[in-house]
Each structure stands twice: as C-alpha cells, then as structure tokens.
PDB file of N, CA and C in Angstrom:
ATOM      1  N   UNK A   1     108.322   8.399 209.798  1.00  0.00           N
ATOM      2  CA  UNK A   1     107.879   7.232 209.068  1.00  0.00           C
ATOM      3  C   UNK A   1     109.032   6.238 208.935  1.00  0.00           C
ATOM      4  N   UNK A   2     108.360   4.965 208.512  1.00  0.00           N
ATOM      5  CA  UNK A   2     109.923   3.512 208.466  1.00  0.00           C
ATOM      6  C   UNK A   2     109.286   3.262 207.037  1.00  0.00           C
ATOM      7  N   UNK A   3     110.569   3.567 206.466  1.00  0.00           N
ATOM      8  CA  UNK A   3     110.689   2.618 205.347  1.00  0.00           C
ATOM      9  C   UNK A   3     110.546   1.374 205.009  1.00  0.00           C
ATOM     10  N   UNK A   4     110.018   0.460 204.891  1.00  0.00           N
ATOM     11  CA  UNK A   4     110.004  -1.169 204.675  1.00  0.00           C
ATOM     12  C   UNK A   4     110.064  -1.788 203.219  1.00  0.00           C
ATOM     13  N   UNK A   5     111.267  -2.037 203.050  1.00  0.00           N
ATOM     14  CA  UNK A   5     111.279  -2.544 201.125  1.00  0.00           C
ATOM     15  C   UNK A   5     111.485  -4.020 201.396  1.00  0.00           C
ATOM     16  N   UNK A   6     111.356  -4.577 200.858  1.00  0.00           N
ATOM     17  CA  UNK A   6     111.142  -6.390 200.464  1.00  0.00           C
ATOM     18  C   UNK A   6     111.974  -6.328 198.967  1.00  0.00           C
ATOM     19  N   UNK A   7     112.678  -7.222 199.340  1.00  0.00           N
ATOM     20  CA  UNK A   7     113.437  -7.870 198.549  1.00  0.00           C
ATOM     21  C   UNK A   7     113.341  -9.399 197.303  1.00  0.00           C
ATOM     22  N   UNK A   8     112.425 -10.121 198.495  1.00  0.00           N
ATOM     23  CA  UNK A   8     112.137 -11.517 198.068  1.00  0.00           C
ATOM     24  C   UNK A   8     110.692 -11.749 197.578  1.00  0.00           C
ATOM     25  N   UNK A   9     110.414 -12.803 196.877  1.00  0.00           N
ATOM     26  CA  UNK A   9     109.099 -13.460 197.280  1.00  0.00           C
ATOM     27  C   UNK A   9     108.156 -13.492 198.633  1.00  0.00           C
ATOM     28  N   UNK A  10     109.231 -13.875 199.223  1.00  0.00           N
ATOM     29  CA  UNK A  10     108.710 -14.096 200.778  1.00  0.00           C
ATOM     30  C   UNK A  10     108.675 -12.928 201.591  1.00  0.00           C
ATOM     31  N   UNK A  11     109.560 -12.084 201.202  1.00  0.00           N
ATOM     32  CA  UNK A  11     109.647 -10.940 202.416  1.00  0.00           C
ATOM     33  C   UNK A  11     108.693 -10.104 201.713  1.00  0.00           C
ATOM     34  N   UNK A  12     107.912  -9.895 200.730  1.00  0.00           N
ATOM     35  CA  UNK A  12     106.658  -9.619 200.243  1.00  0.00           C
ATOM     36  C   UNK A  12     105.545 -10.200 200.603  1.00  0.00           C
ATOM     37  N   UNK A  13     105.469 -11.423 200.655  1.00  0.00           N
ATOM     38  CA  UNK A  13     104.137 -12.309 200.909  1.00  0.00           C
ATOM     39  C   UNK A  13     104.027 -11.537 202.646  1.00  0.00           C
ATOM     40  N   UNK A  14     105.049 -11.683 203.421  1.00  0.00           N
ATOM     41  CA  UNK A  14     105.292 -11.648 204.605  1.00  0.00           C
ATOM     42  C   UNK A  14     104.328 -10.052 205.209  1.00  0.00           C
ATOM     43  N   UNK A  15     105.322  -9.266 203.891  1.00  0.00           N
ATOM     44  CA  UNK A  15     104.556  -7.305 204.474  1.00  0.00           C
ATOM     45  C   UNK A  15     103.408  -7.381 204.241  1.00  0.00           C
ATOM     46  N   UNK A  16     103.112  -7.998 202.899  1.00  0.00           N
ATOM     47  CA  UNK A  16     101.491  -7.651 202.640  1.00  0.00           C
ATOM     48  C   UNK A  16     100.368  -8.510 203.971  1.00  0.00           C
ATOM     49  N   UNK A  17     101.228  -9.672 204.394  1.00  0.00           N
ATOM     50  CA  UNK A  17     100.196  -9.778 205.885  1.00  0.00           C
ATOM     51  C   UNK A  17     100.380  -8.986 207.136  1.00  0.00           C
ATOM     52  N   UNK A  18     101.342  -8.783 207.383  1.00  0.00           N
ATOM     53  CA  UNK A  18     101.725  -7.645 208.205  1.00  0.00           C
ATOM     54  C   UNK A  18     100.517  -6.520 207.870  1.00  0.00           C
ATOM     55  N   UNK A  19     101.108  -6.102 206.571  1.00  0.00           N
ATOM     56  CA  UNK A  19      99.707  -4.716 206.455  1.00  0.00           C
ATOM     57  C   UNK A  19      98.733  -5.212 206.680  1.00  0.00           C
ATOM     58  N   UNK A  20      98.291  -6.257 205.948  1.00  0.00           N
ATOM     59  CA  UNK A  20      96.200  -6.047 206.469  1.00  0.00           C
ATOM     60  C   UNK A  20      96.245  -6.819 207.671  1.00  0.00           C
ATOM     61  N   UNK A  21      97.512  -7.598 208.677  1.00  0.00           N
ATOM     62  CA  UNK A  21      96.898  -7.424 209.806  1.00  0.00           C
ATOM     63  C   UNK A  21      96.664  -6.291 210.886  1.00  0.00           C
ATOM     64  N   UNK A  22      97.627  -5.182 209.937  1.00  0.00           N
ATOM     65  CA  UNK A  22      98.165  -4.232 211.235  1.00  0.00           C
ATOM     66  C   UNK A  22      97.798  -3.094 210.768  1.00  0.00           C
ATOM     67  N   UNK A  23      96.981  -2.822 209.834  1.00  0.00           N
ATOM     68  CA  UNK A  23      96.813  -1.574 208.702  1.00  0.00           C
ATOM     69  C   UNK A  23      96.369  -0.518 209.530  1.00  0.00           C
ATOM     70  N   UNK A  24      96.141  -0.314 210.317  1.00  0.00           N
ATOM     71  CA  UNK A  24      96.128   0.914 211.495  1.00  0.00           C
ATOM     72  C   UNK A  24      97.393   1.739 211.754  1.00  0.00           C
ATOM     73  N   UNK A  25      98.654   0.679 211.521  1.00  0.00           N
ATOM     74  CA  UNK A  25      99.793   1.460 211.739  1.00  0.00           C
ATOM     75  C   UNK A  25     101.018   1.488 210.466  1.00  0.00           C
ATOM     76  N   UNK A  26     100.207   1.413 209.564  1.00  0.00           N
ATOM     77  CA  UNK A  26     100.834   1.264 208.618  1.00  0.00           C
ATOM     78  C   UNK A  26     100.153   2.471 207.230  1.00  0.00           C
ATOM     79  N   UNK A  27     100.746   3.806 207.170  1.00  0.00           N
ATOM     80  CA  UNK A  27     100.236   4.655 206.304  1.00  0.00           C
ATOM     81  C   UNK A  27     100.426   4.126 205.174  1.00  0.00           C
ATOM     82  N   UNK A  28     101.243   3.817 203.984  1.00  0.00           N
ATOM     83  CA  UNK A  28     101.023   3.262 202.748  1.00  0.00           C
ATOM     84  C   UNK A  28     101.547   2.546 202.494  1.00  0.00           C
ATOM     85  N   UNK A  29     101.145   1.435 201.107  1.00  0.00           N
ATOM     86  CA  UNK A  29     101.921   0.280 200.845  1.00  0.00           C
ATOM     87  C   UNK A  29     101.855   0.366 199.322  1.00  0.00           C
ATOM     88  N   UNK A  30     103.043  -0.101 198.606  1.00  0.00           N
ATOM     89  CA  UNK A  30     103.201   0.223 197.885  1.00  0.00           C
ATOM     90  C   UNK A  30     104.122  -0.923 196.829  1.00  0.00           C
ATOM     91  N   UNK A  31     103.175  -2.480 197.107  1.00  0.00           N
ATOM     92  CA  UNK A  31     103.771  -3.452 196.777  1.00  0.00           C
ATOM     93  C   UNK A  31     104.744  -3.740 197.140  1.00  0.00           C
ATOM     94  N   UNK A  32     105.802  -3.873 196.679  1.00  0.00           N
ATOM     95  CA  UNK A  32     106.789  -4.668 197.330  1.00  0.00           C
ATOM     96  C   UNK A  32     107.753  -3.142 198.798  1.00  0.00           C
ATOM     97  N   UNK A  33     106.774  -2.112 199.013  1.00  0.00           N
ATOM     98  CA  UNK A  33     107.175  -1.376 200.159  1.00  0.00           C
ATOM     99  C   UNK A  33     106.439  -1.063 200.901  1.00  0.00           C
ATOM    100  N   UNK A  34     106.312  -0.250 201.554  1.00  0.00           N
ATOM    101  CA  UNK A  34     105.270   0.076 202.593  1.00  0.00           C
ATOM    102  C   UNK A  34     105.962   1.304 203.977  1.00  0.00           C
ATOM    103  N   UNK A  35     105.357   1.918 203.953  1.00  0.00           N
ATOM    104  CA  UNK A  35     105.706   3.204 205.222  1.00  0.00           C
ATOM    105  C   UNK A  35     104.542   3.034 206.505  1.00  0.00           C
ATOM    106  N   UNK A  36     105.804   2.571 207.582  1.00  0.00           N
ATOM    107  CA  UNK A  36     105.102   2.188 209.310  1.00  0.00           C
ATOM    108  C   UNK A  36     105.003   3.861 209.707  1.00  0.00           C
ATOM    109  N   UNK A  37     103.863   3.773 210.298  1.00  0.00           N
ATOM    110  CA  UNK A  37     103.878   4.667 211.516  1.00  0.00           C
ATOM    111  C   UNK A  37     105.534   4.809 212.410  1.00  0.00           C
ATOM    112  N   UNK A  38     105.819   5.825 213.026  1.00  0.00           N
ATOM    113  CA  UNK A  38     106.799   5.948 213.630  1.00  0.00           C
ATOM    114  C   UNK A  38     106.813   5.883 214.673  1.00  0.00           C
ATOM    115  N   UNK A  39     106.286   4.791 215.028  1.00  0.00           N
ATOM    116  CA  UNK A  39     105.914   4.464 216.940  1.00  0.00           C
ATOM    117  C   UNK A  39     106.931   3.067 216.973  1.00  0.00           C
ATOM    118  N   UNK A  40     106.797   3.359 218.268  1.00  0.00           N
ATOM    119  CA  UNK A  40     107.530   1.569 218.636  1.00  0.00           C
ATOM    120  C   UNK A  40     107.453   0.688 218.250  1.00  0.00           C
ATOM    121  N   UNK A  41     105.799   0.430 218.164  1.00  0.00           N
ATOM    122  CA  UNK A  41     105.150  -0.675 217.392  1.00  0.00           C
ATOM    123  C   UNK A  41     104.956  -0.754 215.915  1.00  0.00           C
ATOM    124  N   UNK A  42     105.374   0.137 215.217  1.00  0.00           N
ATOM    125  CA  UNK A  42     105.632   0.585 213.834  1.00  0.00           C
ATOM    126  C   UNK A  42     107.278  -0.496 213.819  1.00  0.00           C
ATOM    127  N   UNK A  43     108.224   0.069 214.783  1.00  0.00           N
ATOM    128  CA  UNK A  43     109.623  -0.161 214.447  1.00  0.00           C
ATOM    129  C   UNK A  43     109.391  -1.885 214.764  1.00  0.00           C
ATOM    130  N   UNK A  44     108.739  -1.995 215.702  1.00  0.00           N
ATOM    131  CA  UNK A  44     108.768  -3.562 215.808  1.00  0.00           C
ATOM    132  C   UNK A  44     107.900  -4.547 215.065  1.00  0.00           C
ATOM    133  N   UNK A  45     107.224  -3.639 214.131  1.00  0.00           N
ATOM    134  CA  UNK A  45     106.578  -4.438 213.175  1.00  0.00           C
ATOM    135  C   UNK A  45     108.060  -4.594 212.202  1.00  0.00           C
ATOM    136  N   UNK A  46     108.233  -3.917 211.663  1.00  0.00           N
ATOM    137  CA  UNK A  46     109.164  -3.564 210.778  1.00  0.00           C
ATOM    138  C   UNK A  46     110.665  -4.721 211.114  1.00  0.00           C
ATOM    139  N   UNK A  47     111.140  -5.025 211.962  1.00  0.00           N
ATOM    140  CA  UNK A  47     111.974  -4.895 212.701  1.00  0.00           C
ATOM    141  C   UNK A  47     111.682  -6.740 212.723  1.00  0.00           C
ATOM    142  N   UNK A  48     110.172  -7.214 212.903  1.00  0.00           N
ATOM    143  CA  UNK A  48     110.187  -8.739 212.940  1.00  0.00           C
ATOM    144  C   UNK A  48     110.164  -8.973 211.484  1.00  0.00           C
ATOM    145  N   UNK A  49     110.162  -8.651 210.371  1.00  0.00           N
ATOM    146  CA  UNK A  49     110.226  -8.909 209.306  1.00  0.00           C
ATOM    147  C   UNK A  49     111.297  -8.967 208.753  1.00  0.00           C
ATOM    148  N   UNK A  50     112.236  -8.359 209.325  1.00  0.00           N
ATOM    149  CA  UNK A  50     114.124  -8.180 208.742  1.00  0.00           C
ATOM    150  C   UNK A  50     114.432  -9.500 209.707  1.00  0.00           C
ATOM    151  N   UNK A  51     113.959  -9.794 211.261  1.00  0.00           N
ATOM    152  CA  UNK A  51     114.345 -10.724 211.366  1.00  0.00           C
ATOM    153  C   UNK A  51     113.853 -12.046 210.606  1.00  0.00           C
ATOM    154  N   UNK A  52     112.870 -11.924 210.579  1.00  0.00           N
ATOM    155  CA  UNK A  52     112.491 -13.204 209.463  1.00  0.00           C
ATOM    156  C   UNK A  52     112.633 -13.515 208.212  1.00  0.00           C
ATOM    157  N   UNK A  53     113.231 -12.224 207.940  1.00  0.00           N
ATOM    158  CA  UNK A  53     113.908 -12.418 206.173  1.00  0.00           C
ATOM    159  C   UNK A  53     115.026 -11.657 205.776  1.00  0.00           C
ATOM    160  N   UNK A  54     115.777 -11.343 207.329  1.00  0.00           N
ATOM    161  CA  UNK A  54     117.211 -11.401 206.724  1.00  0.00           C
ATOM    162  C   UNK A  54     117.240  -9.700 205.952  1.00  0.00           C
ATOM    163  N   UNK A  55     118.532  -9.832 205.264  1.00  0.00           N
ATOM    164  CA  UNK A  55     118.963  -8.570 203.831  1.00  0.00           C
ATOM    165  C   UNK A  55     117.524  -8.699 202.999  1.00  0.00           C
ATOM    166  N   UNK A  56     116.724  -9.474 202.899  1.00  0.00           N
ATOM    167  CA  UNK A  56     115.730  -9.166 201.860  1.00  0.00           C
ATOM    168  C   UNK A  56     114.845  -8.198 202.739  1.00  0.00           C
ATOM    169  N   UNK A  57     115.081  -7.447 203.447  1.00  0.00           N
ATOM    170  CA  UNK A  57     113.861  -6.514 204.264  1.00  0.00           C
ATOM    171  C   UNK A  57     114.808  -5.305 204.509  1.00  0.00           C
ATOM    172  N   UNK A  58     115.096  -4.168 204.102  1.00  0.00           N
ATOM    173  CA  UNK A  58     115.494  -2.751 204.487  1.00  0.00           C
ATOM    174  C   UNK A  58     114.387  -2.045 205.257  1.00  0.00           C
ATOM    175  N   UNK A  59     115.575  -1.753 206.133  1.00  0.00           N
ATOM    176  CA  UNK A  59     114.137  -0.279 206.888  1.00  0.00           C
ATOM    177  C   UNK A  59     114.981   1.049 206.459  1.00  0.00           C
ATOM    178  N   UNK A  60     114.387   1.966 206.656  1.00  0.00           N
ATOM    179  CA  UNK A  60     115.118   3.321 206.343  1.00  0.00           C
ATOM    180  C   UNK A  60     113.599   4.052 207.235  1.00  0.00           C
ATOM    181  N   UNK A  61     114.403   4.837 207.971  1.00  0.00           N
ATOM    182  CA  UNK A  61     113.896   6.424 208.437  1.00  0.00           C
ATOM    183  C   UNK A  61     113.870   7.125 207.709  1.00  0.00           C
ATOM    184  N   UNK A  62     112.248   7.420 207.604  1.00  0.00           N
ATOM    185  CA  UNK A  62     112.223   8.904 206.793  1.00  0.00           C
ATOM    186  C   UNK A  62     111.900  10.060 207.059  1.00  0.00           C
ATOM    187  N   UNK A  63     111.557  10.909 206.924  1.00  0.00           N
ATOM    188  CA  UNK A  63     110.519  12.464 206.669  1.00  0.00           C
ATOM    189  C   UNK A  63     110.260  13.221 205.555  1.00  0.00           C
ATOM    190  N   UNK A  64     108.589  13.461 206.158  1.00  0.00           N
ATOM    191  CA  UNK A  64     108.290  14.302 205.104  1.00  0.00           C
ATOM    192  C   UNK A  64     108.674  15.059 204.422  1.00  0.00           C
ATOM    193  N   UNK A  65     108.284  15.379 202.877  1.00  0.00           N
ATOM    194  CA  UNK A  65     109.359  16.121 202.005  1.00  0.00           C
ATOM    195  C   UNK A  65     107.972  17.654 202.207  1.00  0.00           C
ATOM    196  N   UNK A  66     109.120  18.742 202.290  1.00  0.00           N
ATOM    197  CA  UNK A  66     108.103  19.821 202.638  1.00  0.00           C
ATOM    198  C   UNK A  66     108.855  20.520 201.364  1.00  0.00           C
ATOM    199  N   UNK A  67     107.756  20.716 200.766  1.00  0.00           N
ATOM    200  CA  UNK A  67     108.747  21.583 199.390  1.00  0.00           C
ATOM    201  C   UNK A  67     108.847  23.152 199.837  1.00  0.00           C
ATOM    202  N   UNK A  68     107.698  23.669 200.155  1.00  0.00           N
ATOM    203  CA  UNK A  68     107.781  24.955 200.917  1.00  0.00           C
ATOM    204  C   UNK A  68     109.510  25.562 201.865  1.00  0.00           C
ATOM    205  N   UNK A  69     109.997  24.211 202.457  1.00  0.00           N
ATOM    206  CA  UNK A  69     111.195  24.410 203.052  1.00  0.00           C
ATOM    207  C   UNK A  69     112.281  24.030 202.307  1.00  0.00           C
ATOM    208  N   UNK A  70     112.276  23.408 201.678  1.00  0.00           N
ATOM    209  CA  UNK A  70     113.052  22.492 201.030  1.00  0.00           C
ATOM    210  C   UNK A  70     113.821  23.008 199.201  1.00  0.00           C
ATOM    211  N   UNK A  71     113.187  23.547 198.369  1.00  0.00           N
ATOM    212  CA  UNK A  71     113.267  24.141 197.304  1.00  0.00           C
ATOM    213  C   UNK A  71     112.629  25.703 197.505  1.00  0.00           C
ATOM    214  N   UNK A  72     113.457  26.387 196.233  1.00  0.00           N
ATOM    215  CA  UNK A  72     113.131  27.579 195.714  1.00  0.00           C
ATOM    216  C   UNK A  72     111.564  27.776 195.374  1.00  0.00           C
ATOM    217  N   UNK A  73     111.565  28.761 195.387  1.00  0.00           N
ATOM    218  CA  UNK A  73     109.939  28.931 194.857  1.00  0.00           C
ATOM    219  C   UNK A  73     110.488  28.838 193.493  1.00  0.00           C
ATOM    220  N   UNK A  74     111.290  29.417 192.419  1.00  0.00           N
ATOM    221  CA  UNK A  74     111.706  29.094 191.060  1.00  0.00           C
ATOM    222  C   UNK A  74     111.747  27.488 190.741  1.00  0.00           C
ATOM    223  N   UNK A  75     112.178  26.921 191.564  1.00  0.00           N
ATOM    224  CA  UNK A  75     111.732  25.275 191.416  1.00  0.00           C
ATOM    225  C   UNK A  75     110.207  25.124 191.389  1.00  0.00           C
ATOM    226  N   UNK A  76     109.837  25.381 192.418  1.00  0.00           N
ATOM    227  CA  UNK A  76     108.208  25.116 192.393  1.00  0.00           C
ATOM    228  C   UNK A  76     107.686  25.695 190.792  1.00  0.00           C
ATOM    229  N   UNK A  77     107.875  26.834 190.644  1.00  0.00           N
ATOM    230  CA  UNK A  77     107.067  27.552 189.357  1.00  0.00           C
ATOM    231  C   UNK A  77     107.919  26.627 188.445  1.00  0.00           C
ATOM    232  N   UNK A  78     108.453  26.088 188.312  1.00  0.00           N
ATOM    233  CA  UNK A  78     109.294  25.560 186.933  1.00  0.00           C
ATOM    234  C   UNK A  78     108.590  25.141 187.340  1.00  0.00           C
ATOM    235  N   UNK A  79     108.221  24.060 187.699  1.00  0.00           N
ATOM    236  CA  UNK A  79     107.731  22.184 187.630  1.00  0.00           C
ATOM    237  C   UNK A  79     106.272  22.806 187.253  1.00  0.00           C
ATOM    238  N   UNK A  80     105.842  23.466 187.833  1.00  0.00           N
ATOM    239  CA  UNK A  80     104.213  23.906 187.539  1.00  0.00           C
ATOM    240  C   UNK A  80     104.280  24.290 185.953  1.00  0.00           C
ATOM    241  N   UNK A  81     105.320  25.038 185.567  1.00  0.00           N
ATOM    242  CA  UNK A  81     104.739  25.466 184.293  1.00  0.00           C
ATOM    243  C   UNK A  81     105.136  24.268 183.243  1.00  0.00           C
ATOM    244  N   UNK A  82     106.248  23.645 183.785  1.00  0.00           N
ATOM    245  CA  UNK A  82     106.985  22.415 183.132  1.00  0.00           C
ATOM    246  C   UNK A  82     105.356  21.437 182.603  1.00  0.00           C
ATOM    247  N   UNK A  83     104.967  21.557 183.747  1.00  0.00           N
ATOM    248  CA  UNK A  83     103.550  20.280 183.901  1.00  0.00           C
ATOM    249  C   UNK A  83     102.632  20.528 182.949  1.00  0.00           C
ATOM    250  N   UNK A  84     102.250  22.408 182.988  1.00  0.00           N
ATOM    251  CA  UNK A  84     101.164  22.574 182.020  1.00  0.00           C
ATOM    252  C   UNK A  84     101.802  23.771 180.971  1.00  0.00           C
ATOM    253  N   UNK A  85     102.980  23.136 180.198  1.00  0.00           N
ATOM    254  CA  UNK A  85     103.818  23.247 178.982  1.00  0.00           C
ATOM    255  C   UNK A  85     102.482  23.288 177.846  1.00  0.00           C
ATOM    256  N   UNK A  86     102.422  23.583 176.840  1.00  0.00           N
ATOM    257  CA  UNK A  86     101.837  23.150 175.488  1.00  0.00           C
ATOM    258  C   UNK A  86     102.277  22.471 174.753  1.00  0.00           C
ATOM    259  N   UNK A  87     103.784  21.767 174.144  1.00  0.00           N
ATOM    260  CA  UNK A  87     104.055  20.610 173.883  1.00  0.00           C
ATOM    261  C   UNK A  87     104.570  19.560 174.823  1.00  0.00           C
ATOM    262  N   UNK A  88     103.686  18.618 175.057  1.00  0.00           N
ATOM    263  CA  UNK A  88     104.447  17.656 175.884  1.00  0.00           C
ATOM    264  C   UNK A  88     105.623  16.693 175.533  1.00  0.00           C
ATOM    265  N   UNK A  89     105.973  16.748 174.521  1.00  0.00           N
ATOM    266  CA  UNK A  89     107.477  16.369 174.170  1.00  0.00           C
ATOM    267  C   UNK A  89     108.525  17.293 174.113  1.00  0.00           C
ATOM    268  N   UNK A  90     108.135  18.379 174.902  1.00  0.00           N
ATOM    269  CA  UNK A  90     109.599  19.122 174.745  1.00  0.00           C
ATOM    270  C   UNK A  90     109.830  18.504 176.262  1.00  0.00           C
ATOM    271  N   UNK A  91     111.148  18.361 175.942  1.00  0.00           N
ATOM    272  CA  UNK A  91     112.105  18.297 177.238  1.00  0.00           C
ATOM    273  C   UNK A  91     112.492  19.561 178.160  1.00  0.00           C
ATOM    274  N   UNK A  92     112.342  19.697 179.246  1.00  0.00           N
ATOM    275  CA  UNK A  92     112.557  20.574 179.799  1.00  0.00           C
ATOM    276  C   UNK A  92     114.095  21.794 179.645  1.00  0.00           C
ATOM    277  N   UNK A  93     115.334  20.641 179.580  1.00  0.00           N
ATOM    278  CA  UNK A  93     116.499  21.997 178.846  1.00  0.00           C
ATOM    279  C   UNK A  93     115.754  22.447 177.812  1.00  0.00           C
ATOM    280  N   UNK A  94     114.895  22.086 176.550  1.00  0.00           N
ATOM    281  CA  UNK A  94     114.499  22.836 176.004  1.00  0.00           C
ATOM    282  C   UNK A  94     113.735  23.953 176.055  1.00  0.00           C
ATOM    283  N   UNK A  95     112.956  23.607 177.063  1.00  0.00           N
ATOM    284  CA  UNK A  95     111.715  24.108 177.602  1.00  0.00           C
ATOM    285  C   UNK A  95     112.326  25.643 178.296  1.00  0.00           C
ATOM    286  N   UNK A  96     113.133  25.099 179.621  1.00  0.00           N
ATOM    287  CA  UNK A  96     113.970  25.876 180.352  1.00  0.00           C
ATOM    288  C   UNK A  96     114.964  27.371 179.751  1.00  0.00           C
ATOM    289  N   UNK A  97     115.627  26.783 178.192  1.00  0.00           N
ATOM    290  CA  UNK A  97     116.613  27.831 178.042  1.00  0.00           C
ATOM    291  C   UNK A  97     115.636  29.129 177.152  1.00  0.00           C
ATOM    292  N   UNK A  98     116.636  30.151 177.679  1.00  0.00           N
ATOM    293  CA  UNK A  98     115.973  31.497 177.162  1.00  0.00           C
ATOM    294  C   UNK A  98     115.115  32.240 178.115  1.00  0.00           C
ATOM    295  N   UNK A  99     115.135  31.569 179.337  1.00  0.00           N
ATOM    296  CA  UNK A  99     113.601  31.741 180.481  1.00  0.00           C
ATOM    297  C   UNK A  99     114.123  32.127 181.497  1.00  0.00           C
ATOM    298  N   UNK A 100     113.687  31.998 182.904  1.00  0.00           N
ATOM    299  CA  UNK A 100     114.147  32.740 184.105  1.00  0.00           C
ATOM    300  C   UNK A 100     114.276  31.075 184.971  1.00  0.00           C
ATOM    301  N   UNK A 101     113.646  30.271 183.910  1.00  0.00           N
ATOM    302  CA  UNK A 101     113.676  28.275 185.003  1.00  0.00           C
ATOM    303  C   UNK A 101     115.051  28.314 185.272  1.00  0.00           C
ATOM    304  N   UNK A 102     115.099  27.260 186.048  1.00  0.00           N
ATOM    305  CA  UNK A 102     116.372  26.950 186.425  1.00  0.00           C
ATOM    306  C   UNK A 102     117.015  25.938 185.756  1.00  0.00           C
ATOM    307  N   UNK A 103     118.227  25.950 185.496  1.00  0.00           N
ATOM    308  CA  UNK A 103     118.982  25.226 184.627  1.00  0.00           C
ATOM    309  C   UNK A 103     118.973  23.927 185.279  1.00  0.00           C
ATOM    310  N   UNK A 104     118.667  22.943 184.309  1.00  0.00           N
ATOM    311  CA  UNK A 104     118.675  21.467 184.894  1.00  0.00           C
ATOM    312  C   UNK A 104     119.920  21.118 185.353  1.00  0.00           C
ATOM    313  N   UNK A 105     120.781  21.314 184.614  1.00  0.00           N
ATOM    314  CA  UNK A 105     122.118  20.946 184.934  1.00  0.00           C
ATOM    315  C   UNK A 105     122.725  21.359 186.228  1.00  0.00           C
ATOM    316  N   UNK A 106     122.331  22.857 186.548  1.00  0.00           N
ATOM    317  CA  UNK A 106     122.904  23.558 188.043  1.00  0.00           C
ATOM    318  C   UNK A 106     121.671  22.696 188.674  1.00  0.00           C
ATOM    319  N   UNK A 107     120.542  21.999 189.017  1.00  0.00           N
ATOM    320  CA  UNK A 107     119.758  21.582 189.675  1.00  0.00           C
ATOM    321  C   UNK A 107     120.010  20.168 189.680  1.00  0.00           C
ATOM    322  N   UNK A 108     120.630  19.563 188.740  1.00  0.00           N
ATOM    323  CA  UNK A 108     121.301  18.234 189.195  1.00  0.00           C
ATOM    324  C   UNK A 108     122.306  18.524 190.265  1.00  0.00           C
ATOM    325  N   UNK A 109     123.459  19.235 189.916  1.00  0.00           N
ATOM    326  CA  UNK A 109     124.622  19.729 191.077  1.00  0.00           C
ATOM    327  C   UNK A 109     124.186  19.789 192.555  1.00  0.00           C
ATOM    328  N   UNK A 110     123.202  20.437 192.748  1.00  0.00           N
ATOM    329  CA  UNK A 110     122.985  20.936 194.380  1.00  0.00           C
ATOM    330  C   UNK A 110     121.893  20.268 195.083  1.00  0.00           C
ATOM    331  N   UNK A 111     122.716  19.909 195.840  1.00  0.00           N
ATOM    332  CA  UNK A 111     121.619  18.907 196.784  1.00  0.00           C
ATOM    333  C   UNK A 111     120.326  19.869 197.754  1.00  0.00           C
ATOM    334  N   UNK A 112     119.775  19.240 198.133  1.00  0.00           N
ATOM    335  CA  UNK A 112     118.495  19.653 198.756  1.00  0.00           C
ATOM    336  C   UNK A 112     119.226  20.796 200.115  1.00  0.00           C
TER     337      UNK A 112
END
C-alpha cells in the first residue's frame, strides 16, 4: 500500500478528486489521507500529486500490520481483556499490575 497525507488546502481538495476519480485503485481515504493500491498506477497517482503540491503531499510505503506475527499472544489477551475491563476508567497500569498483562512500561521499550 502508498501512503498519501496532504498537508494543504489544496493538496486535499486535489486527493479527494483523485479518489472519486480513481476509486478503483485507491483502498481507503481518510480525509486529509488516503492508501493507493500498490501498483504502478497507484505510485503514479500518488506521485502526480507531490508533484503538484510540492512538501504538502508525503507518500510512505506501507504493510499490513499482522498481529498474529507481529505481537505476543499476551499482548493480544491484554488488549482483549483491557477492552472488556468492568471499569472503564481504570487505566490499564492499573488494570495490568498484580496480573500476568504485560507491563506498559516494558511494552513502551520494545519495538515491534
């Protein structure tokens, strides 16, 4: 997938015609962003819009986030039980200590 962020007025007015002319190759939009297909014609959509507006248009390459590969299953079960907690104002260090979750703090530290 291509990243496409807009910066300006214009380099917004600009994506949102891009998308509904081209919305076949364009999986989501997301106001002032939007994710191209990863074809040629994805990059060269993408690609006439930075030329026409300059630093106000970023592209970035992405990929899918696969949590299955990507995190612990102890991550996964935290966030699940985090989600359906019984007070929703506890904060999760609260939530977390005394338990088998993972410490927020060691889960800020380590990257993916």
């Amino acid at each position: 997938m291509l990243l496409v962020v807009t910066y300006s007025e214009p380099a917004r007015t600009a994506l949102r015609n891009v998308c509904r002319g081209h919305g076949s190759h364009v999986s989501r939009r997301f106001g002032r962003a939007a994710l191209f297909e990863a074809t040629v014609y994805g990059a060269f959509l993408a690609l006439r819009l930075r030329e026409a507006h300059g630093g106000d248009v970023q592209i970035e390459r992405t990929e899918p986030f696969n949590e299955f590969d990507a995190v612990d299953d102890a991550v996964r079960e935290a966030a699940s039980a985090y989600a359906n907690r019984d007070a929703p104002s506890t904060p999760y260090a609260a939530f977390a200590a005394g338990t088998d979750h993972p410490d927020p703090d060691a889960m800020k530290g380590t990257d993916l």
